[in-house]
Protein backbone atom coordinates (compact mmCIF):
# COMPACT_ATOMS: atom_id res chain seq x y z
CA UNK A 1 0.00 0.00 0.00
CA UNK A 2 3.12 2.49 0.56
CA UNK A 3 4.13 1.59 -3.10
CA UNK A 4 4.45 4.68 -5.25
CA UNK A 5 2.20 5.03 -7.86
CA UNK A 6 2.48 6.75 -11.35
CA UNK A 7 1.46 10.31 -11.59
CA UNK A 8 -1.42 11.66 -13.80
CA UNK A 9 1.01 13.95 -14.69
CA UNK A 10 2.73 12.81 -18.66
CA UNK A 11 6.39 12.60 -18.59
CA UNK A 12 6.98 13.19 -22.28
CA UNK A 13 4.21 16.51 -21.91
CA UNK A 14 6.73 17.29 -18.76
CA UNK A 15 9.74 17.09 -21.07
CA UNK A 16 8.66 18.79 -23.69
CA UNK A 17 7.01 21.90 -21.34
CA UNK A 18 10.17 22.20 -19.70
CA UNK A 19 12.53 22.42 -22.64
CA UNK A 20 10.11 24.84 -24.85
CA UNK A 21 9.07 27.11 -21.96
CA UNK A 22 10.87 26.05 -19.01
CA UNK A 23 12.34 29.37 -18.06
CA UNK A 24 8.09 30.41 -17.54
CA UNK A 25 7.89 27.49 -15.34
CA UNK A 26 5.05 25.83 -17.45
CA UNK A 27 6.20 22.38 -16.18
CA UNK A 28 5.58 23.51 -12.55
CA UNK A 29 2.24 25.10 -13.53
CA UNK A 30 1.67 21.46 -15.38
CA UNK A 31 2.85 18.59 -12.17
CA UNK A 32 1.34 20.98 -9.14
CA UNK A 33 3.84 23.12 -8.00
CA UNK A 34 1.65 26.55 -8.20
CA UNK A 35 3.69 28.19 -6.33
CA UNK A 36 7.36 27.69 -7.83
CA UNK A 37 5.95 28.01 -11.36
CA UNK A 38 4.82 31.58 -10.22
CA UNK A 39 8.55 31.83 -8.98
CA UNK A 40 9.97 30.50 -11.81
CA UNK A 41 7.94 33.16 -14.26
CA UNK A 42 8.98 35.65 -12.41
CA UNK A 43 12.61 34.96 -12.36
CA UNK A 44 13.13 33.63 -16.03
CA UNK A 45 13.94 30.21 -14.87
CA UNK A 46 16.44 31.35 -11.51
CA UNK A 47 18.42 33.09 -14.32
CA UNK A 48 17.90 29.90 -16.63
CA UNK A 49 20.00 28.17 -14.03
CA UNK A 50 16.77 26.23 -12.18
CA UNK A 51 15.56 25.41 -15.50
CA UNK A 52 18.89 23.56 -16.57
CA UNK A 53 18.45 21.54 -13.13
CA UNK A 54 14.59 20.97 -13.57
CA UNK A 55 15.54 19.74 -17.22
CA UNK A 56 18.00 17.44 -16.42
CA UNK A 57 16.09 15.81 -13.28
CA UNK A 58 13.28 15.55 -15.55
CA UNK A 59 15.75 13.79 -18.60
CA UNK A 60 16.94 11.30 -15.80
CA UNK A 61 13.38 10.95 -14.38
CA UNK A 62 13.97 12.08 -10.65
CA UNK A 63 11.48 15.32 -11.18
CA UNK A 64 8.13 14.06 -9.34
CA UNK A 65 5.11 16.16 -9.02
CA UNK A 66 3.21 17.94 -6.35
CA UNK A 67 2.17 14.52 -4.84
CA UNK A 68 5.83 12.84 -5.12
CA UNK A 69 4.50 10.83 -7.69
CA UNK A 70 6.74 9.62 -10.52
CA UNK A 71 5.52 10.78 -14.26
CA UNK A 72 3.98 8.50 -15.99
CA UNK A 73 5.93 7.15 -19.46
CA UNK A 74 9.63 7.93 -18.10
CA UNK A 75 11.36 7.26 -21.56
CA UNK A 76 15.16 8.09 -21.43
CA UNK A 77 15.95 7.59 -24.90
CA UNK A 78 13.41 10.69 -25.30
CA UNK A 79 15.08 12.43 -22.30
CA UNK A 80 18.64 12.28 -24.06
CA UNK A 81 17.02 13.32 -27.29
CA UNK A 82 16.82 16.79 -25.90
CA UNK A 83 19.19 16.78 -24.00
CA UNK A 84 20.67 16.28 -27.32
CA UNK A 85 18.65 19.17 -29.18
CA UNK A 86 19.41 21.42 -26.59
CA UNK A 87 23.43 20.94 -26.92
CA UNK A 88 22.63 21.63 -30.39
CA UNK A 89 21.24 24.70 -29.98
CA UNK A 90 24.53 26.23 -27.48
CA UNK A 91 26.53 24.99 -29.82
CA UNK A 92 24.80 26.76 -32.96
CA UNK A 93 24.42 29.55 -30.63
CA UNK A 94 27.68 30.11 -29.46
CA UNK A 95 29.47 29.21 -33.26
CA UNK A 96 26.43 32.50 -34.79
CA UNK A 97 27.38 34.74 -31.88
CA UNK A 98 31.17 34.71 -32.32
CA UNK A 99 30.88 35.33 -36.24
């Protein structure tokens, strides 16, 4: 009975929230946590530094939500695919910026 059940809450929709808008704190707003999404808006993401962590503890599926419930569909192929995409992006970034 003290087992830990799946959350409501979709892990790839979780992903995906957090790497599009993550420095709004739509993932927070999304799993339950009112209050740090509100926190999150209003600090662009802790400077884009709390969105980095809340990314990668959601690629490596230790993010829970409001309840401590695990998100349901943990994929970590997916999970490394952004963190893929994202790398991607710096490195374009940063090769654009110093042209």
């Amino acid at each position: 009975m003290s087992h830990l059940q799946n959350s409501k809450h979709s892990y790839p929709v979780t992903l995906f929230l957090c790497f599009l808008l993550g420095g709004l704190g739509v993932h927070r707003f999304y799993t339950g946590y009112i209050g740090l999404g509100v926190l999150q808006l209003l600090t662009a993401g802790g400077c884009g530094i709390w969105y980095l962590i809340d990314l990668l503890s959601i690629v490596f599926g230790k993010y829970k939500d409001s309840n401590g419930q695990e998100l349901e569909g943990y994929n970590k192929n997916l999970g490394y695919a952004i963190l893929g995409v994202l790398a991607l992006i710096i490195i374009l970034v940063a090769v654009t910026s110093a042209t």
